[in-house]
C-alpha atoms as a PDB file:
ATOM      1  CA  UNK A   1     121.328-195.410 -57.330  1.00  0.00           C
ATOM      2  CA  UNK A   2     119.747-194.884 -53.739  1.00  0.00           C
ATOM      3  CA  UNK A   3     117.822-197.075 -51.466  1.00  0.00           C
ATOM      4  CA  UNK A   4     114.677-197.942 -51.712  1.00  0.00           C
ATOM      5  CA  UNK A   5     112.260-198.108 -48.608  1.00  0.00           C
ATOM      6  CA  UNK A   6     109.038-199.185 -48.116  1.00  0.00           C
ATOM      7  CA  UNK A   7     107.819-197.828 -44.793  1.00  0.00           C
ATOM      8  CA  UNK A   8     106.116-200.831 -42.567  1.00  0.00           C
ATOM      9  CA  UNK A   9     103.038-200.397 -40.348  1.00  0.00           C
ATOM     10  CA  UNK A  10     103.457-199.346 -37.304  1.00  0.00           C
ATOM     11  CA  UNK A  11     106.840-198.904 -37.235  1.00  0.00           C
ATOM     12  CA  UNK A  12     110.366-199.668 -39.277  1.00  0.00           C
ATOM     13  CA  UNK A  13     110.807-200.036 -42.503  1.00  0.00           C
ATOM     14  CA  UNK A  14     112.152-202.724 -45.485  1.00  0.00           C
ATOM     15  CA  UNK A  15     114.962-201.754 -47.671  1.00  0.00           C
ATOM     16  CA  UNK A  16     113.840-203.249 -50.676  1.00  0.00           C
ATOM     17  CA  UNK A  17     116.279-205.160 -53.756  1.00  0.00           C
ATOM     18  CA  UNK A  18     118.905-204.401 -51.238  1.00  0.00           C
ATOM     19  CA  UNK A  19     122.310-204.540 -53.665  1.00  0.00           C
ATOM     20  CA  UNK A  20     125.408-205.213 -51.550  1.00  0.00           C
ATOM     21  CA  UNK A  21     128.083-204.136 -53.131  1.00  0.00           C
ATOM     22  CA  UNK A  22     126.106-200.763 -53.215  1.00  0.00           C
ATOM     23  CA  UNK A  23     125.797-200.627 -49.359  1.00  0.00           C
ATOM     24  CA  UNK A  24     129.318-201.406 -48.890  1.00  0.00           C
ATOM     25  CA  UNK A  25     131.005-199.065 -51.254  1.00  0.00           C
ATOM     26  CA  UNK A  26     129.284-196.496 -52.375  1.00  0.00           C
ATOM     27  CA  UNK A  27     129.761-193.346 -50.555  1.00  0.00           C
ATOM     28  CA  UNK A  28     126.385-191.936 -49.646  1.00  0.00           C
ATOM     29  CA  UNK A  29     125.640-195.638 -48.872  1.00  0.00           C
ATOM     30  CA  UNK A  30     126.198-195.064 -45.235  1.00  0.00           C
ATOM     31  CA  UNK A  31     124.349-191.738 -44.590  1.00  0.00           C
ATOM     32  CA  UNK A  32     120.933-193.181 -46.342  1.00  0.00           C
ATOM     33  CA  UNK A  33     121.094-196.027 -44.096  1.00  0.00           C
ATOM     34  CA  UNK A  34     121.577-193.804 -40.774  1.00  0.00           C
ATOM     35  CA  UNK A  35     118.521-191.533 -41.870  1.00  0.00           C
ATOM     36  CA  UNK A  36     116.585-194.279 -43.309  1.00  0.00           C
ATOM     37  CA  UNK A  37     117.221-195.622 -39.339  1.00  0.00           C
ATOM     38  CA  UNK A  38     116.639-192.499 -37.412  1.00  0.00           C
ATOM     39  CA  UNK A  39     113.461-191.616 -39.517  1.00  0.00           C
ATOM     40  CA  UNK A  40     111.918-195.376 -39.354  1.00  0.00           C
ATOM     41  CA  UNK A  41     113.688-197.003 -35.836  1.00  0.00           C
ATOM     42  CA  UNK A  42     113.929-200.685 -37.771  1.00  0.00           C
ATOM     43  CA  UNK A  43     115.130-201.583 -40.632  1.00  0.00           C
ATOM     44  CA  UNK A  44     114.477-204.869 -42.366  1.00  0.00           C
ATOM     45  CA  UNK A  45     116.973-206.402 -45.071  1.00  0.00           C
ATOM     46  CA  UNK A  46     116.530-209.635 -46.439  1.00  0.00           C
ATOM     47  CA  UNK A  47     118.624-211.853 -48.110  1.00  0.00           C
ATOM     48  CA  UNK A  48     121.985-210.702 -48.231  1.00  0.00           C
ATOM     49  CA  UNK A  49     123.439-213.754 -46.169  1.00  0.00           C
ATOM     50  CA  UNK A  50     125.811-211.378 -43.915  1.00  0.00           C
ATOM     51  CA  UNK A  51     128.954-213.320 -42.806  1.00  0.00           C
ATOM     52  CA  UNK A  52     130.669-211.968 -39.806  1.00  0.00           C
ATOM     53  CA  UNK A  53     133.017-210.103 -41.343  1.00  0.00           C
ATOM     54  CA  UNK A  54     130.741-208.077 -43.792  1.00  0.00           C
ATOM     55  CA  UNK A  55     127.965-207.835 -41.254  1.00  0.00           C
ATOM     56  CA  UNK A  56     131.518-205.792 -39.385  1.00  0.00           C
ATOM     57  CA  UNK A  57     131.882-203.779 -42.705  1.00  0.00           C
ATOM     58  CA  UNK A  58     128.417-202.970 -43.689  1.00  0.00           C
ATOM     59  CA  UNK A  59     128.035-201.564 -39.615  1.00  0.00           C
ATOM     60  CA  UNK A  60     130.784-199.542 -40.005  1.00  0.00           C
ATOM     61  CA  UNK A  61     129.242-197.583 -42.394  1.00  0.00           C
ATOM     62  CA  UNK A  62     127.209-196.234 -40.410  1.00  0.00           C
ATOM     63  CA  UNK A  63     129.468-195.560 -36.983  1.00  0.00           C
ATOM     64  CA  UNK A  64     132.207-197.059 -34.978  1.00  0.00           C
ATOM     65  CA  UNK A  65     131.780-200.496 -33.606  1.00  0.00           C
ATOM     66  CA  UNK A  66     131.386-201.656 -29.898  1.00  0.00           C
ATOM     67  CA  UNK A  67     133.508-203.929 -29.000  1.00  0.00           C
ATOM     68  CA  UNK A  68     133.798-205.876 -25.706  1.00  0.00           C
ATOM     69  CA  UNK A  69     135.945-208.879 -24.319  1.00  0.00           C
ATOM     70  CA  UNK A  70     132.998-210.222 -21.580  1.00  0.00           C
ATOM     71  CA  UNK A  71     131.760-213.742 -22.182  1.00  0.00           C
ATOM     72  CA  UNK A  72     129.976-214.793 -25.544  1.00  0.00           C
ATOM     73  CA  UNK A  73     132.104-211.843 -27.564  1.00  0.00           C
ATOM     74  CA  UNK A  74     133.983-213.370 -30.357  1.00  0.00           C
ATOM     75  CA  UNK A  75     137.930-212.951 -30.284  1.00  0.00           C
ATOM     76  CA  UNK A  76     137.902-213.926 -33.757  1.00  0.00           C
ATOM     77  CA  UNK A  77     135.840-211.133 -34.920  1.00  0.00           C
ATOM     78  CA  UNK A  78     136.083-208.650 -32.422  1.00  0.00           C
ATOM     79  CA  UNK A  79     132.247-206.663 -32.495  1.00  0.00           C
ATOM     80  CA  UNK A  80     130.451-209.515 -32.488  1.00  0.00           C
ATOM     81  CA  UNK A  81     128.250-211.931 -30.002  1.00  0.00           C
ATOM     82  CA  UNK A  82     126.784-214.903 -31.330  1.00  0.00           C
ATOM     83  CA  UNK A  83     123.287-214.975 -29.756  1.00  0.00           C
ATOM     84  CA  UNK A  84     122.740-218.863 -29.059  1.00  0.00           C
ATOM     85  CA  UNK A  85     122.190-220.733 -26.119  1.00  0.00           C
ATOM     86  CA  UNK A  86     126.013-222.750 -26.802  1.00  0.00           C
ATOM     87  CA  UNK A  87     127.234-223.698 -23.369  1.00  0.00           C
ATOM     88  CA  UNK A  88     131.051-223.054 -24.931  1.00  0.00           C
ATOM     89  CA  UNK A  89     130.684-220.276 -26.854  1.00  0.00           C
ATOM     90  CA  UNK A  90     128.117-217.986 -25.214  1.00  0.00           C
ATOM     91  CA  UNK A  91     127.284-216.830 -21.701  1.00  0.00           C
ATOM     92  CA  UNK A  92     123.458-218.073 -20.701  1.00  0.00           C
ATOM     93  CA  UNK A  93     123.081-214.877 -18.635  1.00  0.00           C
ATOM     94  CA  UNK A  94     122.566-212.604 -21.368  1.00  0.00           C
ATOM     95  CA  UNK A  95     121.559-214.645 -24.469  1.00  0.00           C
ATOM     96  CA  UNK A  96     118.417-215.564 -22.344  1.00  0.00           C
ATOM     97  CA  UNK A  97     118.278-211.533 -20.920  1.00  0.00           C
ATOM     98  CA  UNK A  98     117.691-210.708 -24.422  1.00  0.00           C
ATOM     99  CA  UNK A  99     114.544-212.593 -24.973  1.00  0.00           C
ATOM    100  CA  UNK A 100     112.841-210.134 -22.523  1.00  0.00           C
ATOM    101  CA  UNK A 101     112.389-205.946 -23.856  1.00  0.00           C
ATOM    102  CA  UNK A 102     115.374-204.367 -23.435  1.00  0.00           C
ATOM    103  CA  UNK A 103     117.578-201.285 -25.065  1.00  0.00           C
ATOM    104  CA  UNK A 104     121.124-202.930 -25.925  1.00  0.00           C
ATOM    105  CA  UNK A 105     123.961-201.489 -23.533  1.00  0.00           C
ATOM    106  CA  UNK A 106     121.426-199.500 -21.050  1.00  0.00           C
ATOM    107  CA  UNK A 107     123.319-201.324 -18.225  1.00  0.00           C
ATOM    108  CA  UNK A 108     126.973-199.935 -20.051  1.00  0.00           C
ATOM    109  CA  UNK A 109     128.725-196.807 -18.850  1.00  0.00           C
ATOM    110  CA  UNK A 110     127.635-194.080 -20.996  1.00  0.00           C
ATOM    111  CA  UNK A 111     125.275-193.506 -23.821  1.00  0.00           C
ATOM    112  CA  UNK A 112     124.317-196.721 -25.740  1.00  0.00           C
ATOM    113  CA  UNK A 113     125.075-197.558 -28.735  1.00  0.00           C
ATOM    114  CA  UNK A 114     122.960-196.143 -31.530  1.00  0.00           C
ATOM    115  CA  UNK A 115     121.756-199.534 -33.437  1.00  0.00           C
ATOM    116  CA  UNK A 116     122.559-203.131 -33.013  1.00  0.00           C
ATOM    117  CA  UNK A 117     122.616-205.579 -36.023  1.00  0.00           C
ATOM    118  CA  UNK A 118     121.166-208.570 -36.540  1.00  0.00           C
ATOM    119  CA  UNK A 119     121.775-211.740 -38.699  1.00  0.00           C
ATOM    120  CA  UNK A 120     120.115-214.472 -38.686  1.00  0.00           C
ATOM    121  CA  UNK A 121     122.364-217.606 -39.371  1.00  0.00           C
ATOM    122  CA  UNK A 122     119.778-220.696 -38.237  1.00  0.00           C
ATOM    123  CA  UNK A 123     116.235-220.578 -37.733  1.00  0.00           C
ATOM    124  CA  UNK A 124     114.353-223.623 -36.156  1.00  0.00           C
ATOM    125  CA  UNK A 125     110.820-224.316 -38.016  1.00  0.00           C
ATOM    126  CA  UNK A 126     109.281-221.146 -40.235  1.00  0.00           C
ATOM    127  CA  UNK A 127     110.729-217.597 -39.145  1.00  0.00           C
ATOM    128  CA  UNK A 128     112.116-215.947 -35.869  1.00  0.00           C
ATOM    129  CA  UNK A 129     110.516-214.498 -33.255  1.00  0.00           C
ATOM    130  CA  UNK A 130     112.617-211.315 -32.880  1.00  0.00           C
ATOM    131  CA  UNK A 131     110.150-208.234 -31.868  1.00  0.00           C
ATOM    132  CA  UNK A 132     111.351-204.642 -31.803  1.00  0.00           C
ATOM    133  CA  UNK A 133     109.083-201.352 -30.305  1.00  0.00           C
ATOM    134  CA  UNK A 134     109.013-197.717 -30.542  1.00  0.00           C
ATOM    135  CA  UNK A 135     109.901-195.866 -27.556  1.00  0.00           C
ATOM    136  CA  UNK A 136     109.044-192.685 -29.408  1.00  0.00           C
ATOM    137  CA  UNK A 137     105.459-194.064 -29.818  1.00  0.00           C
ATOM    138  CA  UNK A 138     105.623-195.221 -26.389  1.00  0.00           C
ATOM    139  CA  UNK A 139     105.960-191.621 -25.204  1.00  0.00           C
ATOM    140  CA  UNK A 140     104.099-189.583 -27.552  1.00  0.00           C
ATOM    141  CA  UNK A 141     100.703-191.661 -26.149  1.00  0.00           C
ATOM    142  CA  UNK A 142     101.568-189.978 -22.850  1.00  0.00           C
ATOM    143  CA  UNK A 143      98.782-187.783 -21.492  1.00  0.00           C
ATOM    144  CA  UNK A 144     101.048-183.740 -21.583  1.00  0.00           C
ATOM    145  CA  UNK A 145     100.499-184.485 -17.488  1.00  0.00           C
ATOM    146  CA  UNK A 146     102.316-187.719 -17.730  1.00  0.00           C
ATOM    147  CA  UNK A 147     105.086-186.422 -19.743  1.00  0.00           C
ATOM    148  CA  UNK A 148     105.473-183.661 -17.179  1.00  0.00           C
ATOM    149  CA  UNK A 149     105.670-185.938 -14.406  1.00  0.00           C
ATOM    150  CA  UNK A 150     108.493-188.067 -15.870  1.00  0.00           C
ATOM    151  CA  UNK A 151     110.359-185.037 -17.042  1.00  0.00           C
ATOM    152  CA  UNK A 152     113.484-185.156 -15.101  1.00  0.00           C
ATOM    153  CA  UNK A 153     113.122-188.567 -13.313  1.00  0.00           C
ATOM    154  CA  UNK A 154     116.376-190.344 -13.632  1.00  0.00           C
ATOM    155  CA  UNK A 155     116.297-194.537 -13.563  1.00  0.00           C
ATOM    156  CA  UNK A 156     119.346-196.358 -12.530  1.00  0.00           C
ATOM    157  CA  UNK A 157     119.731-199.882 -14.999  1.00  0.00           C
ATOM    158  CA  UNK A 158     121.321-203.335 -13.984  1.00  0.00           C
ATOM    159  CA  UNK A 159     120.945-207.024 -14.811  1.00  0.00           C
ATOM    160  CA  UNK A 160     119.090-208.405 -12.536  1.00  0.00           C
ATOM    161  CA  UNK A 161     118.266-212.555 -13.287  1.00  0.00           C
ATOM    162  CA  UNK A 162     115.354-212.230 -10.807  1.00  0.00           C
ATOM    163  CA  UNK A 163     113.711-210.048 -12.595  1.00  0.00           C
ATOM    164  CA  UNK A 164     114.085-212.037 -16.022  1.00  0.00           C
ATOM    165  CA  UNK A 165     110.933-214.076 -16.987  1.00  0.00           C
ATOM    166  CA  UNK A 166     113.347-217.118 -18.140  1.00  0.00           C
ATOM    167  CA  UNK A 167     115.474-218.966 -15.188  1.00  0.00           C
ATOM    168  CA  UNK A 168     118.937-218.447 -15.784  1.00  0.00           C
ATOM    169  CA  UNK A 169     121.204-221.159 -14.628  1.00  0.00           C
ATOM    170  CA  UNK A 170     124.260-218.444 -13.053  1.00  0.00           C
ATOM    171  CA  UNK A 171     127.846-219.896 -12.537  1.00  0.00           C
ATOM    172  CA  UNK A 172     129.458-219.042  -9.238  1.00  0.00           C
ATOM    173  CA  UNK A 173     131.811-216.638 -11.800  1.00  0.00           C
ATOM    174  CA  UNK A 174     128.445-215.345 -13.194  1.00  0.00           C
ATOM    175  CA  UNK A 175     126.922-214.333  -9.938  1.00  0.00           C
ATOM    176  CA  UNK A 176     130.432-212.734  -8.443  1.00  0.00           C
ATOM    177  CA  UNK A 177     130.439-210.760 -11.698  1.00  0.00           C
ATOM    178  CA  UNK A 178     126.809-209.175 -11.030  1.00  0.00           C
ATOM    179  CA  UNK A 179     127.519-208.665  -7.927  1.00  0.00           C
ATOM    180  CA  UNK A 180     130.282-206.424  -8.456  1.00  0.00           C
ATOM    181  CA  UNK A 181     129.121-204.438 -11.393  1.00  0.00           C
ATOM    182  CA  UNK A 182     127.816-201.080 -11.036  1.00  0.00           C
ATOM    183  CA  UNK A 183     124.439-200.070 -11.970  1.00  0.00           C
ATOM    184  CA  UNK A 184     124.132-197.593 -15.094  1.00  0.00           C
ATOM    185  CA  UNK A 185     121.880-194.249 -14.788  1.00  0.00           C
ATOM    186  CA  UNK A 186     119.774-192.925 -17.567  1.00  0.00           C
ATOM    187  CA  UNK A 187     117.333-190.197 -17.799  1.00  0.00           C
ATOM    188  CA  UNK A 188     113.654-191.890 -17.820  1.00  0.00           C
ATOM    189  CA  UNK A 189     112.454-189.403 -20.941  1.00  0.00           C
ATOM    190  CA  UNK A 190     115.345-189.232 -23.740  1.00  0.00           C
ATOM    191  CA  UNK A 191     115.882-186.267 -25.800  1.00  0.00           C
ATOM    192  CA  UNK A 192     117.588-187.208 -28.857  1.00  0.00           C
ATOM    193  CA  UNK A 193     119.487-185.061 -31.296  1.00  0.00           C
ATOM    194  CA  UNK A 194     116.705-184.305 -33.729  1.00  0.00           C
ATOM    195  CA  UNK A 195     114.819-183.073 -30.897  1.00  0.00           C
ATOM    196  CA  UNK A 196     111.902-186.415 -30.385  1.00  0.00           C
ATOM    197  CA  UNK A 197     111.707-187.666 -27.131  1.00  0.00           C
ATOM    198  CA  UNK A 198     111.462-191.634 -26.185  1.00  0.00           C
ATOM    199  CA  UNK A 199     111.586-193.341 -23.041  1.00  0.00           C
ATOM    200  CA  UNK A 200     114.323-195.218 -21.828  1.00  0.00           C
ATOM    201  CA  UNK A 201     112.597-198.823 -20.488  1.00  0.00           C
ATOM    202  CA  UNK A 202     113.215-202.603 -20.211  1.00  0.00           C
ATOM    203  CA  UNK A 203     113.606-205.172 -18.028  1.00  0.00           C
ATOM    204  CA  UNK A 204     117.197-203.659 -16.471  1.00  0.00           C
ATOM    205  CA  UNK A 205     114.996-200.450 -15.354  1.00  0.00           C
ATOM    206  CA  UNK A 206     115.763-201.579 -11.477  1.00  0.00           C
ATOM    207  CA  UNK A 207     114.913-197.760  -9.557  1.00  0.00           C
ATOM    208  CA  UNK A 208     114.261-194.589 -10.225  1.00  0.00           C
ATOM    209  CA  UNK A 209     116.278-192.361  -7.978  1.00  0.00           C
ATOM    210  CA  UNK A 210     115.101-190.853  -5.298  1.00  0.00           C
ATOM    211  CA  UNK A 211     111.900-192.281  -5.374  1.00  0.00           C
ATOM    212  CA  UNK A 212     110.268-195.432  -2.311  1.00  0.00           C
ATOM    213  CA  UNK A 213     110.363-198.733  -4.119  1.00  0.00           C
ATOM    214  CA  UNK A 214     106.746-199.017  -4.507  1.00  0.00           C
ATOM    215  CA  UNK A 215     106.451-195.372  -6.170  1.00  0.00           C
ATOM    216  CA  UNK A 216     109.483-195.999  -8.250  1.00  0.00           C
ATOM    217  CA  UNK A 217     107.719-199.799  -9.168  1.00  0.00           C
ATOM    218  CA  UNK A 218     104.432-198.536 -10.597  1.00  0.00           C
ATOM    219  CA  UNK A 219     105.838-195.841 -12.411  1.00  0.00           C
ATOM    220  CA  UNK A 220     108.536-198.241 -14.368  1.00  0.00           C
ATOM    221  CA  UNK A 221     105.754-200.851 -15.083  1.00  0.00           C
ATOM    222  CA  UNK A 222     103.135-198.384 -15.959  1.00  0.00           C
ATOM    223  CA  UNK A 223     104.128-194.550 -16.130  1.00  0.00           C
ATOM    224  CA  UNK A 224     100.382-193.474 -16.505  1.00  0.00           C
ATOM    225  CA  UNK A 225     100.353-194.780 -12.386  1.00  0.00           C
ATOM    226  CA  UNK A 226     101.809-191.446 -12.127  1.00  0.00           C
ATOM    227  CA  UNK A 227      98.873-189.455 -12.193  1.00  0.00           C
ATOM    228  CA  UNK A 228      97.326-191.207  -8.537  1.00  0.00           C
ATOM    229  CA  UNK A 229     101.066-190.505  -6.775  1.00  0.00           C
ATOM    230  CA  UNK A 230     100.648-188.119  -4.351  1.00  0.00           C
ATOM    231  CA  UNK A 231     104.082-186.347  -4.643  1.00  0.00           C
END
């Protein structure tokens, strides 16, 4: 047995009749569902009805799993964050940070993480309104004299609230927190392993370095603004 995919237009793909003891157990289980990722970005699974601890077991198949201690990080099951706007269980800050574009631990020390996992436990009314994007497709549109102009720029990434298109209600705690943690730096163009290149974007791109705030603004809200810098 091997999985079955049915590529989706324009990007990701659905594993289809997924079987779960299959994904779980079987050894080239966990390889088909990295490649099936790497080749397609997204991939869609429905109806397996993931508790926490098998959503843990099924990730690990494909890598080691982060695992943090910050607010809204189960100590129960360590490796996972319950994304719900719970005043006692989860932190406001970044359950509402999430509704706006963003690449999952870009503001994190080091590289981040290569997938995140998603299971949907409640949904209000018919279906959710989770969205994913191709960064690859974002940067093979690129003119060859826009991709030459990013080439090299670096971009440091923080959470910023102001920048966030929901109001977030920060705790004195909250605040103190932000103000204390250190901004991450990425390259703007990412070469990955298999040699494709993507850009690294969302709404924690604060600067790029080196670059006045008002060059380093239009390029991180629309890189083709590159082309009328004078540099």
């Amino acid at each position: 047995m091997s999985l079955t995919i049915q590529k989706l237009d324009p990007i990701g793909a659905l594993i289809t009749d997924p079987d779960i003891d299959y994904l779980l157990h079987h050894p080239d289980a966990g390889a088909e569902l990295t490649q099936a990722l790497n080749e397609n970005s997204v991939l869609l699974v429905r109806g397996l009805h993931l508790d926490d601890e098998t959503q843990l077991a099924l990730a690990r198949r494909m890598g080691e799993i982060v695992v943090k201690s910050t607010p809204g990080w189960s100590k129960q099951t360590p490796g996972i964050y319950r994304i719900a706007l719970d005043p006692e269980a989860n932190d406001e800050l970044y359950v509402k940070g999430s509704w706006d574009w963003h690449i999952d631990g870009a503001t994190a020390n080091g590289i981040p993480p290569k997938a995140t996992m998603l299971t949907c436990r409640g949904v209000p009314g018919a279906g959710g309104e989770t969205q994913a994007l191709s960064t690859y497709i974002a940067y093979d549109q690129l003119s060859a004299a826009e991709k030459d102009k990013l080439a090299g720029l670096k971009v440091w990434h923080k959470v910023r609230p102001e920048a966030y298109t929901e109001t977030i209600n920060l705790t004195p705690a909250q605040s103190d927190r932000l103000a204390t943690e250190a901004a991450n730096l990425h390259p703007l163009v990412w070469t990955h392993l298999n040699g494709r290149k993507s850009l690294v974007l969302g709404i924690t791109a604060d600067r790029i370095e080196g670059l006045p705030t008002a060059e380093s603004d239009a390029i991180l809200r629309h890189p083709a603004a590159m082309q009328h810098q004078d540099r």
